[in-house]
N, C-alpha and C. Protein backbone atom coordinates (compact mmCIF):
# COMPACT_ATOMS: atom_id res chain seq x y z
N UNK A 1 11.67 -11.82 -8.50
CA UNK A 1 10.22 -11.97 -8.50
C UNK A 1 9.53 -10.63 -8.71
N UNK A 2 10.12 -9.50 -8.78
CA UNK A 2 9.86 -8.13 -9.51
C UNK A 2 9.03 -7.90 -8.07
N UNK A 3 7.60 -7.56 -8.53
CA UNK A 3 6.81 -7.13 -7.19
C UNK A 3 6.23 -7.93 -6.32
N UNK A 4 6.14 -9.16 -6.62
CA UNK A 4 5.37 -10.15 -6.07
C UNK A 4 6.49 -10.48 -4.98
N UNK A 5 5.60 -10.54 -3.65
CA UNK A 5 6.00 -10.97 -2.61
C UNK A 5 6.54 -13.00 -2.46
N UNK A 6 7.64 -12.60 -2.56
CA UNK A 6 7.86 -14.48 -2.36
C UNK A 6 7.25 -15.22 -1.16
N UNK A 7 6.40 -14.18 -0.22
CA UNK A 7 5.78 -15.09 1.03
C UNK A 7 4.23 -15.64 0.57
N UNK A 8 3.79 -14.62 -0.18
CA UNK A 8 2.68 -15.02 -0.69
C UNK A 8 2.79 -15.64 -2.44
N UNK A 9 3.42 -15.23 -3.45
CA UNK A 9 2.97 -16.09 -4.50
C UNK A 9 4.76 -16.77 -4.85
N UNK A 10 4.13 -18.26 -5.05
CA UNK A 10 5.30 -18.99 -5.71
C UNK A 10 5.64 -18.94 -6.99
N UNK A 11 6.75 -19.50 -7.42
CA UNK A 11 7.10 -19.41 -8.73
C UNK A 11 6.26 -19.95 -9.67
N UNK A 12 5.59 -21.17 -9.64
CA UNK A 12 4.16 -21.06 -10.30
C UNK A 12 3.06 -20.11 -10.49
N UNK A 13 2.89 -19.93 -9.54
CA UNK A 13 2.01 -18.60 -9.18
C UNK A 13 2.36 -17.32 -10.21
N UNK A 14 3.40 -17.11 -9.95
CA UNK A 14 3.63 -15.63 -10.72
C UNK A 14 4.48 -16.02 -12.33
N UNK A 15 4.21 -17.47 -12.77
CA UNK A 15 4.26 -17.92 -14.11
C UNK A 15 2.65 -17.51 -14.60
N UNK A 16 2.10 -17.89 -13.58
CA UNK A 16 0.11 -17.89 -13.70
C UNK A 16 0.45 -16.17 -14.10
N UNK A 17 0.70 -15.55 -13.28
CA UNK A 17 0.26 -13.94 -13.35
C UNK A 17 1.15 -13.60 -14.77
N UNK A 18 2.23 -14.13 -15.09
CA UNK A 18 2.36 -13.61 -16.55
C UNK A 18 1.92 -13.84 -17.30
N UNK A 19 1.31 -15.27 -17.37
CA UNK A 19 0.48 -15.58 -18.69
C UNK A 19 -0.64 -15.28 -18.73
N UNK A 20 -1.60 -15.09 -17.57
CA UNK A 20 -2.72 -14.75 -17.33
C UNK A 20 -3.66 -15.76 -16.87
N UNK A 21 -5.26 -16.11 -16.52
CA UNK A 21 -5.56 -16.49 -15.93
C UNK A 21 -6.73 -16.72 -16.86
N UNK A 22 -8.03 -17.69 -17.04
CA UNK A 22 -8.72 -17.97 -18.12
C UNK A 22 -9.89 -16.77 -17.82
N UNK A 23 -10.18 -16.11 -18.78
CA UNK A 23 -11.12 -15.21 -18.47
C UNK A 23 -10.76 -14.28 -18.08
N UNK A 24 -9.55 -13.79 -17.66
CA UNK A 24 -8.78 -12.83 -16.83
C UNK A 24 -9.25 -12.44 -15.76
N UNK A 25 -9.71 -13.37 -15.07
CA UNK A 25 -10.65 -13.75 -13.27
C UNK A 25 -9.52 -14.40 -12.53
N UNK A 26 -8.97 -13.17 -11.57
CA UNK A 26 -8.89 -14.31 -10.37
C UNK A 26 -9.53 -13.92 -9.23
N UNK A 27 -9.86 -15.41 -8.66
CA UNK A 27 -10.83 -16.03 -8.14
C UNK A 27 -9.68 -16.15 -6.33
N UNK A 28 -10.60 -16.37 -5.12
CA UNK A 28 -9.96 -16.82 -4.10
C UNK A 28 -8.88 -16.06 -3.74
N UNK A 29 -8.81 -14.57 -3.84
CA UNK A 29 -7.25 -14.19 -3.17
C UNK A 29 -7.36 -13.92 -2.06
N UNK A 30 -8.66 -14.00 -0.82
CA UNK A 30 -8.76 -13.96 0.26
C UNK A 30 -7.92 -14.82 0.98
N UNK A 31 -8.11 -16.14 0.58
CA UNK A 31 -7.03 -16.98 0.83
C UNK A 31 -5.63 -16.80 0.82
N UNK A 32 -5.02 -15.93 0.32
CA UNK A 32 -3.37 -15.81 -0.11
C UNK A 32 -3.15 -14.72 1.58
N UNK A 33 -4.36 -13.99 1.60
CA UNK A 33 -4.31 -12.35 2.41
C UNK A 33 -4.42 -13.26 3.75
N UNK A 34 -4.94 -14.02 3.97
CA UNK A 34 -5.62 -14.63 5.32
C UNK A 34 -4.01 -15.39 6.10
N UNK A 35 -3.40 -16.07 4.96
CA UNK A 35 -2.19 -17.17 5.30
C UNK A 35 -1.60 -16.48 6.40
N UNK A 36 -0.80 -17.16 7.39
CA UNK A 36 -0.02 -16.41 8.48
C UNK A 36 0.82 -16.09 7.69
N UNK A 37 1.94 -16.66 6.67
CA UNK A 37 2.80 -16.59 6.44
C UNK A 37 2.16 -15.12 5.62
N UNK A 38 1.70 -14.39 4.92
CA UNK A 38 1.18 -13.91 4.36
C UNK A 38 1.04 -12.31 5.51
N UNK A 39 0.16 -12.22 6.50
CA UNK A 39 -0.02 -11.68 7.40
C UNK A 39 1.48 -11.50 8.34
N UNK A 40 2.30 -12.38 8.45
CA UNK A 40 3.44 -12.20 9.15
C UNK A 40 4.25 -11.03 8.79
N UNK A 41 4.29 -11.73 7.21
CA UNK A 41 5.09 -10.59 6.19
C UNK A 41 4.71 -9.10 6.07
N UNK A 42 3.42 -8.84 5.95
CA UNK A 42 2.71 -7.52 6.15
C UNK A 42 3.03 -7.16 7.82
N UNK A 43 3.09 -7.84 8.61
CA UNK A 43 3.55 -7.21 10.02
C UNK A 43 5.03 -6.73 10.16
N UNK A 44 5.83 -7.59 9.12
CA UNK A 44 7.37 -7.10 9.73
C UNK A 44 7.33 -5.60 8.52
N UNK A 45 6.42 -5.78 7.59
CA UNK A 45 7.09 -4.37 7.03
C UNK A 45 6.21 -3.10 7.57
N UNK A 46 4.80 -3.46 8.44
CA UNK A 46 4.09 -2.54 9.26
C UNK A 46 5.58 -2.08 10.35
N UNK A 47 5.59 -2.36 11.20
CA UNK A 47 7.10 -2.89 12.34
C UNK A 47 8.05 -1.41 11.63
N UNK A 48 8.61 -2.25 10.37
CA UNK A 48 9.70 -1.53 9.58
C UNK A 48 9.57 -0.14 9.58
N UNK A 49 8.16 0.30 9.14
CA UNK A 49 8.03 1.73 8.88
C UNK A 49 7.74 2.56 9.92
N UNK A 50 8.19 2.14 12.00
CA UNK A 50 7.77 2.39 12.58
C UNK A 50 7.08 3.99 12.67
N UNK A 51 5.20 3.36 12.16
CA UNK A 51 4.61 4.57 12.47
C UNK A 51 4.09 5.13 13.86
N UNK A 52 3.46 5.91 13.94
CA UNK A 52 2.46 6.24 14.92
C UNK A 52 1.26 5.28 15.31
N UNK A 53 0.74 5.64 16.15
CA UNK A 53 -0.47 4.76 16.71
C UNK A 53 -1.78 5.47 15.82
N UNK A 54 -2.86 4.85 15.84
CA UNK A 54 -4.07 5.36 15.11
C UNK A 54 -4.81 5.45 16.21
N UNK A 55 -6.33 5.55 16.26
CA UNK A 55 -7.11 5.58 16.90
C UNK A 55 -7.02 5.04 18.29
N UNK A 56 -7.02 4.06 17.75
CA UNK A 56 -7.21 3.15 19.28
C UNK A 56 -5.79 2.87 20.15
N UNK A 57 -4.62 3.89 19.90
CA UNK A 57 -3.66 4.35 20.66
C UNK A 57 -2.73 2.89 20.91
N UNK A 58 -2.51 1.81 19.84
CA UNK A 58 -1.92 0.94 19.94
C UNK A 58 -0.53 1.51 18.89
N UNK A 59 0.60 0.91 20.17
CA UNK A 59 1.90 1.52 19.27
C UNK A 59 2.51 0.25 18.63
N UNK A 60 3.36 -0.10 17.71
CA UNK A 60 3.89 -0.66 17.01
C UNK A 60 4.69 -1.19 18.41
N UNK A 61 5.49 -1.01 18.90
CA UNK A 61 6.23 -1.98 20.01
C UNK A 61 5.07 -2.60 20.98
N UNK A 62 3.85 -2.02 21.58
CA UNK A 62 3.00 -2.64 21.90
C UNK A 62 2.12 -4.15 21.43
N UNK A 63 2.36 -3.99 19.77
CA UNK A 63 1.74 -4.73 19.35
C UNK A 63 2.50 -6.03 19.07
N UNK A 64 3.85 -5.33 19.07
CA UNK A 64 5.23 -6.62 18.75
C UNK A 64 5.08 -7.40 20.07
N UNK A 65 5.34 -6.87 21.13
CA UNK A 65 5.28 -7.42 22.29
C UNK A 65 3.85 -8.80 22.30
N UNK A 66 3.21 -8.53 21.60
CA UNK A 66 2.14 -10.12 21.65
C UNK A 66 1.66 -10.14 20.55
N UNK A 67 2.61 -10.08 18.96
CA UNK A 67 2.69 -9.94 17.49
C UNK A 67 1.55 -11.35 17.24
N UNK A 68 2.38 -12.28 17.98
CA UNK A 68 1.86 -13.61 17.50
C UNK A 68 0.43 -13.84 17.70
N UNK A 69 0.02 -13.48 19.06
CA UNK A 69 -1.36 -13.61 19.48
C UNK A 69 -2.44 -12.76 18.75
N UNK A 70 -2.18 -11.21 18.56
CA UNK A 70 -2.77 -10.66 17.73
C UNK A 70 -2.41 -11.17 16.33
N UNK A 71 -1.84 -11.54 15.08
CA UNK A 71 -2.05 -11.91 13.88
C UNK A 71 -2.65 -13.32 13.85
N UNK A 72 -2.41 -14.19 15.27
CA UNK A 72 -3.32 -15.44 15.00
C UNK A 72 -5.22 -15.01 15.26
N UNK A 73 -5.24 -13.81 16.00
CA UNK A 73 -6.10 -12.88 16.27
C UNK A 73 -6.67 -12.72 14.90
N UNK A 74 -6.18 -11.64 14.25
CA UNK A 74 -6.27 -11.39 13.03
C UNK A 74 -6.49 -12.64 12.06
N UNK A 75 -6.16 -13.19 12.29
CA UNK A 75 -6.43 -14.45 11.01
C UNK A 75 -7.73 -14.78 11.21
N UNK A 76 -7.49 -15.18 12.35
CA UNK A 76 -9.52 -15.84 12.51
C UNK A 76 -10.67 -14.60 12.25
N UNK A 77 -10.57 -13.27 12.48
CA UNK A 77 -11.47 -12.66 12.29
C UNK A 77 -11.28 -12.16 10.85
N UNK A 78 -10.27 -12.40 10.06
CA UNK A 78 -10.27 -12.34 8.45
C UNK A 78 -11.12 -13.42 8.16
N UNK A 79 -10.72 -14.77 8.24
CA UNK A 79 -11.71 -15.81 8.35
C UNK A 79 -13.07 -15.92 8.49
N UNK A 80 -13.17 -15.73 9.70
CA UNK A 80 -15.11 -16.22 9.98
C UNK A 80 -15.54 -14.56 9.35
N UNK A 81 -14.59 -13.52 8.63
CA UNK A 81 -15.56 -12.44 7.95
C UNK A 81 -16.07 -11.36 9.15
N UNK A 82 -15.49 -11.64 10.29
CA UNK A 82 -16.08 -10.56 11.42
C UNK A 82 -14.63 -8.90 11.52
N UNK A 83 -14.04 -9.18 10.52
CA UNK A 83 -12.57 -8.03 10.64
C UNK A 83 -13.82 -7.28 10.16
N UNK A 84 -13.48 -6.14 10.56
CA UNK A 84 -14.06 -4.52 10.47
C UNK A 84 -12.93 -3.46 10.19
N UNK A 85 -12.58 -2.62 9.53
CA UNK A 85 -11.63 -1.16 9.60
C UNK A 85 -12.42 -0.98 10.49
N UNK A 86 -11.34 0.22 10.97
CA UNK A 86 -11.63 1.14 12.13
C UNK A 86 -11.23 2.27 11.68
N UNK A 87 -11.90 3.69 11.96
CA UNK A 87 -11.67 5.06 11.87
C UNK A 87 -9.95 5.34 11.70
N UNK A 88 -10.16 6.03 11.05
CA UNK A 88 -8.18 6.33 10.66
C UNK A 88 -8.41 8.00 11.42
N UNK A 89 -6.82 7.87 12.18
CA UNK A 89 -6.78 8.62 13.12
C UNK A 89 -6.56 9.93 12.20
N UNK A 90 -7.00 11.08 12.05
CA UNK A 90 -6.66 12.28 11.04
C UNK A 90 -5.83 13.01 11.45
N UNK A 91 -4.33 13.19 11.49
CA UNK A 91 -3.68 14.57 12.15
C UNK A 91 -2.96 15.38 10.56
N UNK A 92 -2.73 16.64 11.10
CA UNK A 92 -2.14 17.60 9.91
C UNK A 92 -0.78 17.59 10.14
N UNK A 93 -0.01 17.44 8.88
CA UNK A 93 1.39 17.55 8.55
C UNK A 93 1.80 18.79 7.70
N UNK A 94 3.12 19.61 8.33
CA UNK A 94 3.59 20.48 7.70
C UNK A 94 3.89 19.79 5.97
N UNK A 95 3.70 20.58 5.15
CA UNK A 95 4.73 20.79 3.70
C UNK A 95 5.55 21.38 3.73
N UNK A 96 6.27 21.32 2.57
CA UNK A 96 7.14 21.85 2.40
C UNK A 96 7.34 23.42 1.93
N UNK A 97 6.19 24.09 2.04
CA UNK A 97 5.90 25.48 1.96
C UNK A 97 5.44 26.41 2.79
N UNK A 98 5.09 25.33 4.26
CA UNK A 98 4.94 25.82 5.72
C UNK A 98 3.18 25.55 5.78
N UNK A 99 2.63 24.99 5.04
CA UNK A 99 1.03 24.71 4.94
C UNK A 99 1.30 23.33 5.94
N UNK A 100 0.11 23.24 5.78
CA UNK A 100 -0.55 21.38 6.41
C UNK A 100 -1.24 20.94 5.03
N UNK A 101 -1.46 19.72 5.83
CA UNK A 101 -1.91 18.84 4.92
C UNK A 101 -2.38 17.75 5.67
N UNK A 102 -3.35 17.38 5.08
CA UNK A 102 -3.97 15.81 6.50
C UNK A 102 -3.16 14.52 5.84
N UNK A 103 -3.10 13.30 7.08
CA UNK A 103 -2.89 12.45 6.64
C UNK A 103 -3.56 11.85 7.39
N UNK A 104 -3.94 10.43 7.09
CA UNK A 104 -4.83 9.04 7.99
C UNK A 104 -3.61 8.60 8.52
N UNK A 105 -3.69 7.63 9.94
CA UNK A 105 -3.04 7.01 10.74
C UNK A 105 -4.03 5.77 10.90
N UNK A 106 -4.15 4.64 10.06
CA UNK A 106 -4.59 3.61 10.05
C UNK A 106 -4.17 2.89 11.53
N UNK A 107 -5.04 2.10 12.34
CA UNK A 107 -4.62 1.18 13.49
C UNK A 107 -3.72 0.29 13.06
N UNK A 108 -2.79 0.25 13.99
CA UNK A 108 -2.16 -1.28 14.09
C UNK A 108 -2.73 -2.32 14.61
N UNK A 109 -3.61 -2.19 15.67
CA UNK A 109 -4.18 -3.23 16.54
C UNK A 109 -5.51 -2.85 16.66
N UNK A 110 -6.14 -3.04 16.14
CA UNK A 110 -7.56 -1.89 16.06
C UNK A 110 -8.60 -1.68 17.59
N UNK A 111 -9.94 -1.61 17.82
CA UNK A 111 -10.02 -1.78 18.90
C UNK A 111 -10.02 -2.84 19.79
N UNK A 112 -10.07 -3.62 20.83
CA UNK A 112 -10.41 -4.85 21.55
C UNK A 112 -11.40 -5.97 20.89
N UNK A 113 -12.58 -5.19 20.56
CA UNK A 113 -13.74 -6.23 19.98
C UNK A 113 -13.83 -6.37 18.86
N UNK A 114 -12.55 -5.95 17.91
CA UNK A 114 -12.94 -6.32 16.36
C UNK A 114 -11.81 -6.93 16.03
N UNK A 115 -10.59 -7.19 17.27
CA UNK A 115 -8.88 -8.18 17.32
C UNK A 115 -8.71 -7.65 15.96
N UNK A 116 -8.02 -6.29 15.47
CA UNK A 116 -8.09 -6.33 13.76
C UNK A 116 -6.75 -5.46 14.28
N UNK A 117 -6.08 -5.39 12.58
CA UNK A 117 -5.07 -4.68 12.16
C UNK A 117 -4.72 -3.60 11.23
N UNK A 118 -5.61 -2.80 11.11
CA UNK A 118 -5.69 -2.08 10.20
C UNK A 118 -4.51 -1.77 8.81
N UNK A 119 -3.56 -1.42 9.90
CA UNK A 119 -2.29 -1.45 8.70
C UNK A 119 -2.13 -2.77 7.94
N UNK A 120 -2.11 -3.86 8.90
CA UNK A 120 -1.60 -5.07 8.48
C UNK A 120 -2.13 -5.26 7.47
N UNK A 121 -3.37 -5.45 7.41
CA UNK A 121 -4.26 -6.10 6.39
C UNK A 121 -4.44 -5.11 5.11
N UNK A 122 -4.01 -3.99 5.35
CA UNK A 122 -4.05 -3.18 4.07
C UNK A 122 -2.53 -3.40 3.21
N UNK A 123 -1.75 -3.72 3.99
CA UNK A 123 -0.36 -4.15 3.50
C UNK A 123 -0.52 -5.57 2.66
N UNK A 124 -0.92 -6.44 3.91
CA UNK A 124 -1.34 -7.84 3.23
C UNK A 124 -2.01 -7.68 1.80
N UNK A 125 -3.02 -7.70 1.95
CA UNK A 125 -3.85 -7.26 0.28
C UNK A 125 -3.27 -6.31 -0.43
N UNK A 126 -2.15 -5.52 0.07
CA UNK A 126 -1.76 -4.35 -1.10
C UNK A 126 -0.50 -5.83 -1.85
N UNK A 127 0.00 -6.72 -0.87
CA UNK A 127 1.15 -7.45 -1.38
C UNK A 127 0.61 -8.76 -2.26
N UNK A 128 -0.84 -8.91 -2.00
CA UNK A 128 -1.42 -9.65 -2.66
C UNK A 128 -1.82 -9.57 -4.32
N UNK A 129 -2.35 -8.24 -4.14
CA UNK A 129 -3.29 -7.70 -5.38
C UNK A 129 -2.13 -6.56 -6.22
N UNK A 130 -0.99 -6.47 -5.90
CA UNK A 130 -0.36 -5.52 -6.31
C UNK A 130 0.52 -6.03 -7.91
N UNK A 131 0.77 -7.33 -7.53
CA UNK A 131 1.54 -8.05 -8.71
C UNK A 131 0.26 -8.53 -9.77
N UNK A 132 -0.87 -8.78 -9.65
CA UNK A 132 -1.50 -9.10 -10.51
C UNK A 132 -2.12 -8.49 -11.75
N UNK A 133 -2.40 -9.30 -12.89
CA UNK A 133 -1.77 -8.26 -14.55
C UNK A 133 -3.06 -7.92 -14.43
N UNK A 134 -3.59 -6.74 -14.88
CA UNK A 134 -4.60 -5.61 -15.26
C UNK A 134 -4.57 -5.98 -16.44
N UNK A 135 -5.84 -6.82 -16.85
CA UNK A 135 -6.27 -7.40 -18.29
C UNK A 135 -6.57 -6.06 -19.31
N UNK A 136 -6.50 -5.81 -20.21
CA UNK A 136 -6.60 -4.88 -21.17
C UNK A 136 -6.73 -5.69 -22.24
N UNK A 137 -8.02 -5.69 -22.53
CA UNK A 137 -8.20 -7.06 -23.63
C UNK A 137 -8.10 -6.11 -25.16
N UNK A 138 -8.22 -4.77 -25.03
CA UNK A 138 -8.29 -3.97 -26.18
C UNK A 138 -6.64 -3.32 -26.67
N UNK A 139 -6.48 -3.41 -25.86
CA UNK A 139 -5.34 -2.28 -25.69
C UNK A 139 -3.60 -2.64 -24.85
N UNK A 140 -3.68 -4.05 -25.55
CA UNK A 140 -1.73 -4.68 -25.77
C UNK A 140 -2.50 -5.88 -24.66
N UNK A 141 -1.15 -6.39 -24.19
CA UNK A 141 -0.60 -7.19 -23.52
C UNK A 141 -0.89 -6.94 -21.81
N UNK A 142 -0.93 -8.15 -21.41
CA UNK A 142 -1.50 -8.49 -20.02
C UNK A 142 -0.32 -7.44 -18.87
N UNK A 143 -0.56 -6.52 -17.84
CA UNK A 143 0.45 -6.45 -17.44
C UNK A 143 -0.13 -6.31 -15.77
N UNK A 144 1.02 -6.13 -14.73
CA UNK A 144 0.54 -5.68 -13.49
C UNK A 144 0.18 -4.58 -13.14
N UNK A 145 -0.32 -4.53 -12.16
CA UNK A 145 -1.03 -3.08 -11.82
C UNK A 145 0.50 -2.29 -11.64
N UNK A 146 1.30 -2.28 -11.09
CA UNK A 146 2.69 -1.58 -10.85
C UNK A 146 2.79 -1.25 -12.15
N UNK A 147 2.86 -1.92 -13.12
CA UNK A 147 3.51 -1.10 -14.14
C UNK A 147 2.85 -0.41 -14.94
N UNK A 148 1.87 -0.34 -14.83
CA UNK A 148 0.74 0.80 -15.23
C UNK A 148 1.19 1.94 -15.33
N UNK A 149 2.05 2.50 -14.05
CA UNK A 149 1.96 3.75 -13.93
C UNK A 149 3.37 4.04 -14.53
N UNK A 150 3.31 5.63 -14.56
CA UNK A 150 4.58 6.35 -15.59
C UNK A 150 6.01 5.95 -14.83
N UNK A 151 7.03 5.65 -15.69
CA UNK A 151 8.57 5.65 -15.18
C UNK A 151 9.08 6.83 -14.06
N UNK A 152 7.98 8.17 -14.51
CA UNK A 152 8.39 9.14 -13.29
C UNK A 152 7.50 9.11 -12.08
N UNK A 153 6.59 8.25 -11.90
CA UNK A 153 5.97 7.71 -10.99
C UNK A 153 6.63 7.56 -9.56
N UNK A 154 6.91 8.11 -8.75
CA UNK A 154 7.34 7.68 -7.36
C UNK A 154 6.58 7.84 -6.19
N UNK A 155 5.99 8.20 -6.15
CA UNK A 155 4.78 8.13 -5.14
C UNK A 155 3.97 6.51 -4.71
N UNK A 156 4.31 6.51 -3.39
CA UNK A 156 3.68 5.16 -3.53
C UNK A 156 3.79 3.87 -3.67
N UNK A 157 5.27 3.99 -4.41
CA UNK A 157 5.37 2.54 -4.87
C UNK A 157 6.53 1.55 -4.66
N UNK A 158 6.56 0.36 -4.99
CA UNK A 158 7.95 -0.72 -4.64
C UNK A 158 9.23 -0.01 -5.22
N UNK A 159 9.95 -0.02 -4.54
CA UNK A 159 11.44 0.30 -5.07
C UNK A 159 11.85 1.35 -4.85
N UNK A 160 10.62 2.70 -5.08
CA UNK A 160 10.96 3.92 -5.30
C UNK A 160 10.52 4.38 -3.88
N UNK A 161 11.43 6.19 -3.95
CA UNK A 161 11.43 6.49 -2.79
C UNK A 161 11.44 8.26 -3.34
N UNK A 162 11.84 9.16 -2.66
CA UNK A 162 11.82 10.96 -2.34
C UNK A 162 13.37 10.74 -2.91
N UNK A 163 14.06 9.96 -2.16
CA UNK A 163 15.30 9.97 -2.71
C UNK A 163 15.71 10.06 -3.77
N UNK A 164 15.25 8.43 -4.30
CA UNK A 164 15.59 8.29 -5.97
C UNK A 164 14.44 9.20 -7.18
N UNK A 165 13.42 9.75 -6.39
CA UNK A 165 12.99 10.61 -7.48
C UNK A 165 13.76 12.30 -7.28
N UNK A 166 14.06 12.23 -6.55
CA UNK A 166 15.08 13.61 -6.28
C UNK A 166 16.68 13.44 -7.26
N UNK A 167 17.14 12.09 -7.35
CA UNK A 167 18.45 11.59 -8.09
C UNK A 167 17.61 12.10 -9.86
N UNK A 168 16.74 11.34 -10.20
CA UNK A 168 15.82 11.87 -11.55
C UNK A 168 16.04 13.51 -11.41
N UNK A 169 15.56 14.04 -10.45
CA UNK A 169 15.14 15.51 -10.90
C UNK A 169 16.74 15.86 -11.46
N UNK A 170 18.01 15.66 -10.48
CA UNK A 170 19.34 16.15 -10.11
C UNK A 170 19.85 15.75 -12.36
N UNK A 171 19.31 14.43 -12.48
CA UNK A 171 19.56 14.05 -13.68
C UNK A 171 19.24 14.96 -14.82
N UNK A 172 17.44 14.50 -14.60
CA UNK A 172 16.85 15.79 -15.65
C UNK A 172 17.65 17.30 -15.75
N UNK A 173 17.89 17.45 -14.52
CA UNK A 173 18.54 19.26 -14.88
C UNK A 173 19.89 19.22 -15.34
N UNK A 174 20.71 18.27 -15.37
CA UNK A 174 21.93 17.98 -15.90
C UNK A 174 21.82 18.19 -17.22
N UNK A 175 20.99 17.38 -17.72
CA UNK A 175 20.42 16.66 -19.13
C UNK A 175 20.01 17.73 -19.84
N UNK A 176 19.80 19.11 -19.07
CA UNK A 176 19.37 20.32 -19.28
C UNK A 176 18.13 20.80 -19.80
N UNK A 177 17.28 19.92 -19.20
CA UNK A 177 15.82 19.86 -18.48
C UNK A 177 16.04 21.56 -17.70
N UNK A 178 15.00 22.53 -18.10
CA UNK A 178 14.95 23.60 -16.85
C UNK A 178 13.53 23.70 -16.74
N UNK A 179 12.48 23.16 -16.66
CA UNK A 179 11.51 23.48 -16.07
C UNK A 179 10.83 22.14 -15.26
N UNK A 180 10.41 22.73 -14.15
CA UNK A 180 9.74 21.47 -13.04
C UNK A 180 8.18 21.96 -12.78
N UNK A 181 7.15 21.39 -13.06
CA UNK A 181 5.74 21.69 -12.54
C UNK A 181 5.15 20.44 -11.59
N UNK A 182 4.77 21.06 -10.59
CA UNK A 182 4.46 20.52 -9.17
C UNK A 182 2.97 20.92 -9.08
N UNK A 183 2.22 19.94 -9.13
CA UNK A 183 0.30 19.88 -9.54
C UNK A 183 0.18 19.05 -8.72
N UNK A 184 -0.72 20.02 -7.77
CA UNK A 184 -1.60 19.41 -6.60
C UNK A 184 -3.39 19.38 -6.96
N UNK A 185 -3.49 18.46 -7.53
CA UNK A 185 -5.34 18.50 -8.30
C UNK A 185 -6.23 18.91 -6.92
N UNK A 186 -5.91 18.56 -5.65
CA UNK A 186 -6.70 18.88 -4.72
C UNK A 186 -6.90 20.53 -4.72
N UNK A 187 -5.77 20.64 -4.31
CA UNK A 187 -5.89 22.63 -3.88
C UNK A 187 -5.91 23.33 -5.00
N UNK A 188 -5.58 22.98 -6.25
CA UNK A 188 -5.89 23.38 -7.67
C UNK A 188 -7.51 23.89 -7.65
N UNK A 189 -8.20 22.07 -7.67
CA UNK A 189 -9.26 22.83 -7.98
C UNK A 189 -10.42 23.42 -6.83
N UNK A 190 -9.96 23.49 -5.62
CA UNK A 190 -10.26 24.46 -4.23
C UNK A 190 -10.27 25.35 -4.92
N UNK A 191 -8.63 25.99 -5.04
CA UNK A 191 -8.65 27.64 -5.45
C UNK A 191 -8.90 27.75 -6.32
N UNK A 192 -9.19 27.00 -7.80
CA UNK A 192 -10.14 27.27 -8.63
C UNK A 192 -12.06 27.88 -8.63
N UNK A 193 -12.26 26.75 -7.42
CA UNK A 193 -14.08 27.07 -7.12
C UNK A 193 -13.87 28.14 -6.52
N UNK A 194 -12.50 28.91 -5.53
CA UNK A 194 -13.19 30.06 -4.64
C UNK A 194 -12.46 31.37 -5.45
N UNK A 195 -11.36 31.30 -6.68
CA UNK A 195 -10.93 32.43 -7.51
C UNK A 195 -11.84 32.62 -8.38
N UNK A 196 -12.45 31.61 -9.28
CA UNK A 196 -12.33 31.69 -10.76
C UNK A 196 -14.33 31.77 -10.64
């Protein structure tokens, strides 16, 4: 089923996403994001990547411990439209050159009065909206948003990992590839406005 999650689209379904859709509209994917079965699936791979807590200091075993009550939680306030994000927790991470760097810590369980999931639901809709073809009515054939991006693409995405783009680099220099450029557009153009 390539990227498409088998909890959320069926084999009809992702016949629909290859051929495309009339108008190249789709319509209703709130519905696919809302399903338990749908939301379940985004919880076991939240779970999987056991992160840190965000804001509101809910840990991933905390939240397992009453999984069910909070995502039936979560469903209804996806539903009646009352889910809210919540502030993503900001802490700094070393690089690999001895700098920092920020990252967000999205909630798992967000605060008390908004019963939300922050991770969850960004997982959910990333597993929803991720297989569906990016119409290009000028420029070829219907395809998904995944494959948009370049073959050396690893950042980010299904399948790929630090690992297997590190196996590429080990390749390329075999292949007798000798040059590697590493472009950070953020701090690029920082030290651009305060050098140049």
């Amino acid at each position: 089923m390539g990227v498409a999650e088998a909890s959320v689209w069926t084999e009809r379904m992702v016949s629909a996403l290859g051929n495309g859709v009339t108008a190249g509209k789709w319509s209703r994917l709130i519905d696919k994001v809302v399903r338990p079965t749908t939301l379940a699936a985004a919880w076991r791979k939240v779970a999987r990547n056991h992160g840190a807590a965000g804001v509101d200091g809910q840990s991933i075993e905390r939240f397992a411990a009453q999984a069910a009550r909070y995502l039936q939680e979560l469903q209804h306030s996806l539903k009646e439209g009352s889910y809210r994000p919540h502030p993503v927790k900001r802490v700094e991470i070393l690089t690999g050159d001895g700098r920092t760097r920020p990252l967000g810590i999205p909630t798992v369980k967000s605060l008390p009065q908004a019963k939300a999931g922050d991770r969850i639901v960004q997982t959910a809709l990333k597993m929803v909206v991720e297989p569906i073809p990016r119409v290009r009515p000028l420029a070829g054939p219907r395809t998904c948003f995944e494959t948009q991006f370049r073959p050396g693409s690893y950042g980010f995405r299904p399948g790929r990992s630090c690992k297997a783009a590190l196996r590429e680099v080990d390749r390329l220099l075999k292949a007798g590839y000798s040059f590697v450029v590493d472009a950070d557009l953020k701090s690029y153009s920082t030290r651009s406005r305060t050098t140049g």
